[in-house]
PDB file of N, CA and C in Angstrom:
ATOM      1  N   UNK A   1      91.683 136.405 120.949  1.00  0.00           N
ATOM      2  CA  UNK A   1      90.407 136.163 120.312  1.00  0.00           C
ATOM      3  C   UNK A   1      90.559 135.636 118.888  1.00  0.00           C
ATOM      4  N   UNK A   2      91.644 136.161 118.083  1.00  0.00           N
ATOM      5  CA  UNK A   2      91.567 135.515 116.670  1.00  0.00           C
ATOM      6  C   UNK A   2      91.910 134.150 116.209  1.00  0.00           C
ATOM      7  N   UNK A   3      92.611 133.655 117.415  1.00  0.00           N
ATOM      8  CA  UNK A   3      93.298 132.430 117.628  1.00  0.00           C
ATOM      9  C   UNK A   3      91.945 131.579 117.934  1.00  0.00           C
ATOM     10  N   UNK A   4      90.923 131.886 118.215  1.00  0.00           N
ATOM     11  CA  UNK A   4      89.749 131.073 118.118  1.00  0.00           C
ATOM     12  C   UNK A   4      88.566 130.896 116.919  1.00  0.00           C
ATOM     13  N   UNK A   5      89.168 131.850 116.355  1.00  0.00           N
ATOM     14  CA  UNK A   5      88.455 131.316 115.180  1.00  0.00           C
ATOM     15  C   UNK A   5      89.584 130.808 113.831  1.00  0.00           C
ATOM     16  N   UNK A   6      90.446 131.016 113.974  1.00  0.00           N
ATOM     17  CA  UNK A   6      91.374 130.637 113.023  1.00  0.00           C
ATOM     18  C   UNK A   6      91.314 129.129 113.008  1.00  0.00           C
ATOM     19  N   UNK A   7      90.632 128.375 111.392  1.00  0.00           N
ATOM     20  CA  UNK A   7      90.664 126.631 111.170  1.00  0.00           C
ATOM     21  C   UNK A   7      91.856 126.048 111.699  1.00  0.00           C
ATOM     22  N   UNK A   8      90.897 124.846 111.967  1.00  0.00           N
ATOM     23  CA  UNK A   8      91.616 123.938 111.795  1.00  0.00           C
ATOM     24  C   UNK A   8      92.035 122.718 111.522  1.00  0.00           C
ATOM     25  N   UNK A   9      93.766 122.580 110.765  1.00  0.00           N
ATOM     26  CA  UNK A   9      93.462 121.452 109.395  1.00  0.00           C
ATOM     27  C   UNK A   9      94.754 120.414 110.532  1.00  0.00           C
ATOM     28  N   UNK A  10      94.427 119.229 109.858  1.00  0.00           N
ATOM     29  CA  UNK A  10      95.205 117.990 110.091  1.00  0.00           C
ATOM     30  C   UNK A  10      96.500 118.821 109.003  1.00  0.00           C
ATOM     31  N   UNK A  11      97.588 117.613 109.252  1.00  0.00           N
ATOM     32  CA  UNK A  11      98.915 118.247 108.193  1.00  0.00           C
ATOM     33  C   UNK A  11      98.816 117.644 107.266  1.00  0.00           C
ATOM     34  N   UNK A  12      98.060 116.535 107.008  1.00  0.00           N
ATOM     35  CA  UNK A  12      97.736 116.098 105.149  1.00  0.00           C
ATOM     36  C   UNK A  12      96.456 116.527 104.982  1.00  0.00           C
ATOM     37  N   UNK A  13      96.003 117.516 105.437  1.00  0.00           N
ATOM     38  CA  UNK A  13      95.033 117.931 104.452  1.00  0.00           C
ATOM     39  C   UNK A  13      95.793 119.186 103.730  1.00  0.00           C
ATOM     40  N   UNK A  14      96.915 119.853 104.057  1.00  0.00           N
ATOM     41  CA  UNK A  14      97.391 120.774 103.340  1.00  0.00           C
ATOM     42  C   UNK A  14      98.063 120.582 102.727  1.00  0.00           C
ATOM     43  N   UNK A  15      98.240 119.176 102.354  1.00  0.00           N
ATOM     44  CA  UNK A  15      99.509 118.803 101.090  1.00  0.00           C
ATOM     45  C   UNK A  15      98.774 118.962  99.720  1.00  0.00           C
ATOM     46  N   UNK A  16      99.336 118.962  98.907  1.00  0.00           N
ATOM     47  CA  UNK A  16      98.238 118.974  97.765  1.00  0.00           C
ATOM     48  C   UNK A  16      98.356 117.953  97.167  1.00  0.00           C
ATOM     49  N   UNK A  17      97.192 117.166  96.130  1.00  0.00           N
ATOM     50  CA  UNK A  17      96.942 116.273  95.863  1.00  0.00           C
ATOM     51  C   UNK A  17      97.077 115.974  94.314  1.00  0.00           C
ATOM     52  N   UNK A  18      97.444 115.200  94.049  1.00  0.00           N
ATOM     53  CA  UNK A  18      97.679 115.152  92.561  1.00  0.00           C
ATOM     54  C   UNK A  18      96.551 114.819  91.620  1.00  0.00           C
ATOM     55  N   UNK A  19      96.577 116.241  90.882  1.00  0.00           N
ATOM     56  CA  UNK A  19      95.080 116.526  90.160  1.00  0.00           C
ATOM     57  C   UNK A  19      95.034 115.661  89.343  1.00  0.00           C
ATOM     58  N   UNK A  20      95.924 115.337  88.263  1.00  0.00           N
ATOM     59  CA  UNK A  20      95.746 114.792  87.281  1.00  0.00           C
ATOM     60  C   UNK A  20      95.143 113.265  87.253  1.00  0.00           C
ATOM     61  N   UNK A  21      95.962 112.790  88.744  1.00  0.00           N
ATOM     62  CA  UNK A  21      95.024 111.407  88.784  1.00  0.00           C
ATOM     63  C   UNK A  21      93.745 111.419  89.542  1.00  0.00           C
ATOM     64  N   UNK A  22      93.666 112.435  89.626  1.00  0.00           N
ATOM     65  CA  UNK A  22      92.064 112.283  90.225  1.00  0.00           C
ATOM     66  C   UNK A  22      91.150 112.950  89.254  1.00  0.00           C
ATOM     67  N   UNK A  23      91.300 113.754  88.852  1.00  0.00           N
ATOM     68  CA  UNK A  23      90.508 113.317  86.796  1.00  0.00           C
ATOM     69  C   UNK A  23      90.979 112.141  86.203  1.00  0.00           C
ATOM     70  N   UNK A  24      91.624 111.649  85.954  1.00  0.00           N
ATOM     71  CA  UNK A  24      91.517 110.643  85.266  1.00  0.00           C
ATOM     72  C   UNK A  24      90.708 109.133  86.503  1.00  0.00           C
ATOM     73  N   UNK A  25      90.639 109.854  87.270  1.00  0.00           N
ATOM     74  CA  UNK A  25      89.802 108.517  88.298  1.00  0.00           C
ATOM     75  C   UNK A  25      88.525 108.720  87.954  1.00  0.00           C
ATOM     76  N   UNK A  26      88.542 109.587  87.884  1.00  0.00           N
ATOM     77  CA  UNK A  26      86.676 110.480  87.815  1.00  0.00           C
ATOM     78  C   UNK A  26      86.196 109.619  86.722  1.00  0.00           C
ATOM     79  N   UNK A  27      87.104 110.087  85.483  1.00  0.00           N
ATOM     80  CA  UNK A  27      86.870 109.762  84.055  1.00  0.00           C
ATOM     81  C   UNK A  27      86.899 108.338  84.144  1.00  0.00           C
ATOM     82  N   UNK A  28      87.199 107.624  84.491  1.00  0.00           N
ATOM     83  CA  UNK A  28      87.697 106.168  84.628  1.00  0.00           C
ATOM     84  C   UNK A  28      86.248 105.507  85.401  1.00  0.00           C
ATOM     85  N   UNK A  29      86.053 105.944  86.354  1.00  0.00           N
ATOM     86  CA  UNK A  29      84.229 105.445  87.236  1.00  0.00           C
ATOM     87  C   UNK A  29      83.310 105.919  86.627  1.00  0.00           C
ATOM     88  N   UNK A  30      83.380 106.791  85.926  1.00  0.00           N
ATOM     89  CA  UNK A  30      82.204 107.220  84.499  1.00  0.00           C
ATOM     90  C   UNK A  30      81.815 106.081  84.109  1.00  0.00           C
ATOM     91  N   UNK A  31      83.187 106.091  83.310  1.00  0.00           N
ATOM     92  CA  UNK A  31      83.090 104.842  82.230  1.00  0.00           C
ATOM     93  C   UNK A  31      82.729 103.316  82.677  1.00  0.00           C
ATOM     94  N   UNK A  32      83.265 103.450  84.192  1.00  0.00           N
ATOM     95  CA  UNK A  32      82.623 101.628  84.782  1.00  0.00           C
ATOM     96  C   UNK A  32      81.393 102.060  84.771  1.00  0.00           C
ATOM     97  N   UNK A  33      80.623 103.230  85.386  1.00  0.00           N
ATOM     98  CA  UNK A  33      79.083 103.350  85.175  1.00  0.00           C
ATOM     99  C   UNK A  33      78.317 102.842  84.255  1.00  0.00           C
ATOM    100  N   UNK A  34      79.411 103.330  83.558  1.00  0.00           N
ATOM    101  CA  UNK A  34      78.256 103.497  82.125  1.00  0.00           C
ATOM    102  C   UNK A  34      78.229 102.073  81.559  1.00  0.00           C
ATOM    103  N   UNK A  35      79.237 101.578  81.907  1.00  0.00           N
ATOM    104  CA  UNK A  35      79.534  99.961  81.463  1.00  0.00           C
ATOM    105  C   UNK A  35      78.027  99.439  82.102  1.00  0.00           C
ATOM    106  N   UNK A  36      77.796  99.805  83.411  1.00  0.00           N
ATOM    107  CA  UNK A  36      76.720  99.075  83.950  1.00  0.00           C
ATOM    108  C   UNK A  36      75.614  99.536  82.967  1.00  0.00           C
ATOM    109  N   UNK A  37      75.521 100.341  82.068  1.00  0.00           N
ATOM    110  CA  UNK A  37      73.862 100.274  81.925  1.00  0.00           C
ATOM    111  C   UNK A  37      73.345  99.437  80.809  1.00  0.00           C
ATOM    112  N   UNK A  38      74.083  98.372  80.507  1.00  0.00           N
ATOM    113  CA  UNK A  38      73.445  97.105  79.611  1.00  0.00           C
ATOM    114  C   UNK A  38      73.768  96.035  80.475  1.00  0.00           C
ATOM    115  N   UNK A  39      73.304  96.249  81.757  1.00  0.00           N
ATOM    116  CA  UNK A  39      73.262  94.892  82.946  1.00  0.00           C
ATOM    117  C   UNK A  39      72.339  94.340  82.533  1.00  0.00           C
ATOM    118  N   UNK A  40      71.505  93.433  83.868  1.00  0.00           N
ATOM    119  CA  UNK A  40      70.433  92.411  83.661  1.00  0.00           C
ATOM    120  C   UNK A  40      69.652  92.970  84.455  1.00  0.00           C
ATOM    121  N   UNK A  41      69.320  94.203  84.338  1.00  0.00           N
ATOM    122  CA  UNK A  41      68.156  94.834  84.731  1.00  0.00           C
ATOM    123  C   UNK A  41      67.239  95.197  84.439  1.00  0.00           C
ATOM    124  N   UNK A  42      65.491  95.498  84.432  1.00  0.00           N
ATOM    125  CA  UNK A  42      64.849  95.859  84.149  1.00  0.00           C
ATOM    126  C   UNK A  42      64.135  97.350  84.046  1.00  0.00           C
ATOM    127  N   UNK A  43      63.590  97.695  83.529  1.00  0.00           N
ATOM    128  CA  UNK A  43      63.251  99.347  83.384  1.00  0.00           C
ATOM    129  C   UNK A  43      64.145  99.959  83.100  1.00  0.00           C
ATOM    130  N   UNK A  44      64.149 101.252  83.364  1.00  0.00           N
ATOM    131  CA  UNK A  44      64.758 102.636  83.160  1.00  0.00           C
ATOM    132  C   UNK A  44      65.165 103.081  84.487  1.00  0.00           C
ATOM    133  N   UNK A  45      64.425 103.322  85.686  1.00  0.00           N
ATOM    134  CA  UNK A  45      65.299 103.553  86.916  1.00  0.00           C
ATOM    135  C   UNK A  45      66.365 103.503  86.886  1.00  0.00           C
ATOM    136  N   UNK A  46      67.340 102.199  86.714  1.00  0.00           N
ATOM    137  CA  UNK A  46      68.638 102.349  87.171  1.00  0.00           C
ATOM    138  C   UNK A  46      69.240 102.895  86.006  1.00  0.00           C
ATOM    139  N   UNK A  47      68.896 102.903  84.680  1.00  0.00           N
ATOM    140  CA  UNK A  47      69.556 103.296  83.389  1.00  0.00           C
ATOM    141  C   UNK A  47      69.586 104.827  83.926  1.00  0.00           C
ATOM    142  N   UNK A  48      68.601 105.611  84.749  1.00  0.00           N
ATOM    143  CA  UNK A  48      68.684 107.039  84.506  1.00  0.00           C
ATOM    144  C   UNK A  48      69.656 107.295  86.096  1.00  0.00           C
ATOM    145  N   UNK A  49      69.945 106.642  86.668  1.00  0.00           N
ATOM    146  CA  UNK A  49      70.847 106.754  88.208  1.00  0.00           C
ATOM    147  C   UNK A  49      72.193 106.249  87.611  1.00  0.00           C
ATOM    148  N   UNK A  50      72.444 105.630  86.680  1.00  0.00           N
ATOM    149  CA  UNK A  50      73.630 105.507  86.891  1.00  0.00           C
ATOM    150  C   UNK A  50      74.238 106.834  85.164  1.00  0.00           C
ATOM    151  N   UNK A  51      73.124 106.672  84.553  1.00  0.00           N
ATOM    152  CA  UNK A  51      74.135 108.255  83.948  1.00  0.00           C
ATOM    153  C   UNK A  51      73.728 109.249  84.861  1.00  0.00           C
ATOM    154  N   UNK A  52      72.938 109.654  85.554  1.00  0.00           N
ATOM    155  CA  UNK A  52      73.179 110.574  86.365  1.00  0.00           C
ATOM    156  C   UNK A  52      74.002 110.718  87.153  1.00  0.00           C
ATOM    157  N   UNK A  53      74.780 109.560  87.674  1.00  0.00           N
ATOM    158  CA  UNK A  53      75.748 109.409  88.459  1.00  0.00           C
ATOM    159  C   UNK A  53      77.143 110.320  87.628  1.00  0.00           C
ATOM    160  N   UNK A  54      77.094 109.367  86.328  1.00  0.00           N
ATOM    161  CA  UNK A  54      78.471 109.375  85.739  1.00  0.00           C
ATOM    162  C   UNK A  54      78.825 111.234  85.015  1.00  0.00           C
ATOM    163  N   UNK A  55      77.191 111.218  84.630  1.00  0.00           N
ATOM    164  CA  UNK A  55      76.715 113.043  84.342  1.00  0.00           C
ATOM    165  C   UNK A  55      77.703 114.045  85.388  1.00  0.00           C
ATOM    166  N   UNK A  56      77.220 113.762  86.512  1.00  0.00           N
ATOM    167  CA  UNK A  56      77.565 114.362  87.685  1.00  0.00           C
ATOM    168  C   UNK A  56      79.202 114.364  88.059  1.00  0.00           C
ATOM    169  N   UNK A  57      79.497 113.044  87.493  1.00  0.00           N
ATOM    170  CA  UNK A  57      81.276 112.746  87.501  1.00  0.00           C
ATOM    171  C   UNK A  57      81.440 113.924  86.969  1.00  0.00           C
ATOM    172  N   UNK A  58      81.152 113.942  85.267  1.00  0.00           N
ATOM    173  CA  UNK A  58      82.164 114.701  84.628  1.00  0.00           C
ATOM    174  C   UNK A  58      81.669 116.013  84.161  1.00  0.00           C
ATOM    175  N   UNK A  59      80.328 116.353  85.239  1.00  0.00           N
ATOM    176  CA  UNK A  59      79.900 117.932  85.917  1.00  0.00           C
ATOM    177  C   UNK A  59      80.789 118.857  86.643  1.00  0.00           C
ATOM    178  N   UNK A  60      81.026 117.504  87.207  1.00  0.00           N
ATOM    179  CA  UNK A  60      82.365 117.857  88.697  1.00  0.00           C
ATOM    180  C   UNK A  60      83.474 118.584  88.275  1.00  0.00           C
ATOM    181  N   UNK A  61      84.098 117.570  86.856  1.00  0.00           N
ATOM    182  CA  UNK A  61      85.558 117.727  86.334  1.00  0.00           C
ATOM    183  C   UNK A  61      85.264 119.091  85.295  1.00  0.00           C
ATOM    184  N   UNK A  62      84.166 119.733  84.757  1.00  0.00           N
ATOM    185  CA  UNK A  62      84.167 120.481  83.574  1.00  0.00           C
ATOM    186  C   UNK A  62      83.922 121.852  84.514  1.00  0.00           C
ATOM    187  N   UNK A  63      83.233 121.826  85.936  1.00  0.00           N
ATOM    188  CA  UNK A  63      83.360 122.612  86.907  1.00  0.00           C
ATOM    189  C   UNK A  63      84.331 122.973  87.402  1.00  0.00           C
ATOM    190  N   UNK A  64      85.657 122.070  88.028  1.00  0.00           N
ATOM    191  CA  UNK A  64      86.577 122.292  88.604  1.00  0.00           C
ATOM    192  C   UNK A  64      87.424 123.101  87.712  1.00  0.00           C
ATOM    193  N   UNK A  65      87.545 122.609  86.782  1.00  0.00           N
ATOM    194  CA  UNK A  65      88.365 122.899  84.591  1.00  0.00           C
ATOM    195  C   UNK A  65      87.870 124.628  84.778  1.00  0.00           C
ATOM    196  N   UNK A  66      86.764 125.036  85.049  1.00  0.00           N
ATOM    197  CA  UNK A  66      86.456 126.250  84.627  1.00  0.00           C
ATOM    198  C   UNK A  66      86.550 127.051  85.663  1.00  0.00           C
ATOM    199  N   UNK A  67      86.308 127.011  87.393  1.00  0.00           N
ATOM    200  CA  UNK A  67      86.881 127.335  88.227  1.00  0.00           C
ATOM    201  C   UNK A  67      88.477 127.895  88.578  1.00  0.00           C
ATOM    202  N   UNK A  68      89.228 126.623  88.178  1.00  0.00           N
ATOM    203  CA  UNK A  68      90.623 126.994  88.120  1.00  0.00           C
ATOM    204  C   UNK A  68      91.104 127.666  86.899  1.00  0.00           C
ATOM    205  N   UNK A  69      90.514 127.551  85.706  1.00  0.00           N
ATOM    206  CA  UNK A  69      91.133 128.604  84.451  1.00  0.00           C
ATOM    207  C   UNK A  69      90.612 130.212  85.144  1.00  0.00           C
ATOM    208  N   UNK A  70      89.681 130.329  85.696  1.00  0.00           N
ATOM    209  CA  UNK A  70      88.977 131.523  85.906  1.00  0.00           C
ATOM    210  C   UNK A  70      89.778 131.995  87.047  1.00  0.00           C
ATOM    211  N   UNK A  71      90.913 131.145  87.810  1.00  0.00           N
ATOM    212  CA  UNK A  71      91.362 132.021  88.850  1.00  0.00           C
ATOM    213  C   UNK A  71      90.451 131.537  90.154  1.00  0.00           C
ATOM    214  N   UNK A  72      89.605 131.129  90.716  1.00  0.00           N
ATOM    215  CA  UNK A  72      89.369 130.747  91.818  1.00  0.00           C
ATOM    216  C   UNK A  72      89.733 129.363  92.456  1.00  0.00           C
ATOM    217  N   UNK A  73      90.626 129.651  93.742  1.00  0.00           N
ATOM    218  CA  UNK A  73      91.155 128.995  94.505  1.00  0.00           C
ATOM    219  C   UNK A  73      90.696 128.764  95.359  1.00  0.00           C
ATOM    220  N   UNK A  74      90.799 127.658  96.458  1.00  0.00           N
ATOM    221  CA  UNK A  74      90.717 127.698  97.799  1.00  0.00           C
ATOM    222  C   UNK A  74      91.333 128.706  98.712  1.00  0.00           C
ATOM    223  N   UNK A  75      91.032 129.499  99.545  1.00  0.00           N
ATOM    224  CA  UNK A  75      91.601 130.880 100.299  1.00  0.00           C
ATOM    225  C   UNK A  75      92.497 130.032 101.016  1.00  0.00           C
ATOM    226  N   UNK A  76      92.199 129.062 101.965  1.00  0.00           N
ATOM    227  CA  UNK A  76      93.668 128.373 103.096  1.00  0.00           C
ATOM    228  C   UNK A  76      94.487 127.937 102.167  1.00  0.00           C
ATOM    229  N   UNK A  77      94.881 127.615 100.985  1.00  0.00           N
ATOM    230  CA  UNK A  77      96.696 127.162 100.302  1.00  0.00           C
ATOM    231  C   UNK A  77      97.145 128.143 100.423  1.00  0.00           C
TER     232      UNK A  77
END
């Protein structure tokens, strides 16, 4: 019976992934965002979607930052 509920992962999903370049990717598509918001567009709509976008980037990264100092992990590593 336990053998049926026990996940299950492909073998690269348990490799681990290299953090550092994936903050600095995060941080990096922010910044193309934000590049977009003196396009050739009109209104405010897209001015408030694309910092919300980039907001949300580096929500992600100041979340993950405080998660892992605090000790919470993923339980399957």
């Amino acid at each position: 019976m336990a053998a049926d509920q026990e996940p299950v992962y492909a073998p690269d999903q348990l490799k681990p992934g290299n953090r550092k370049r994936g903050r600095k990717g995060a941080i990096v598509c922010a910044v193309i965002l934000l590049m977009f918001f003196w396009g050739n567009h009109e209104g405010n709509t897209e001015n408030i979607w694309i910092v919300v976008f980039a907001l949300g980037l580096v929500g992600a990264l100041i979340v993950d930052a405080v998660l892992r100092r605090s000790g919470l992990r993923p339980e399957d590593h």
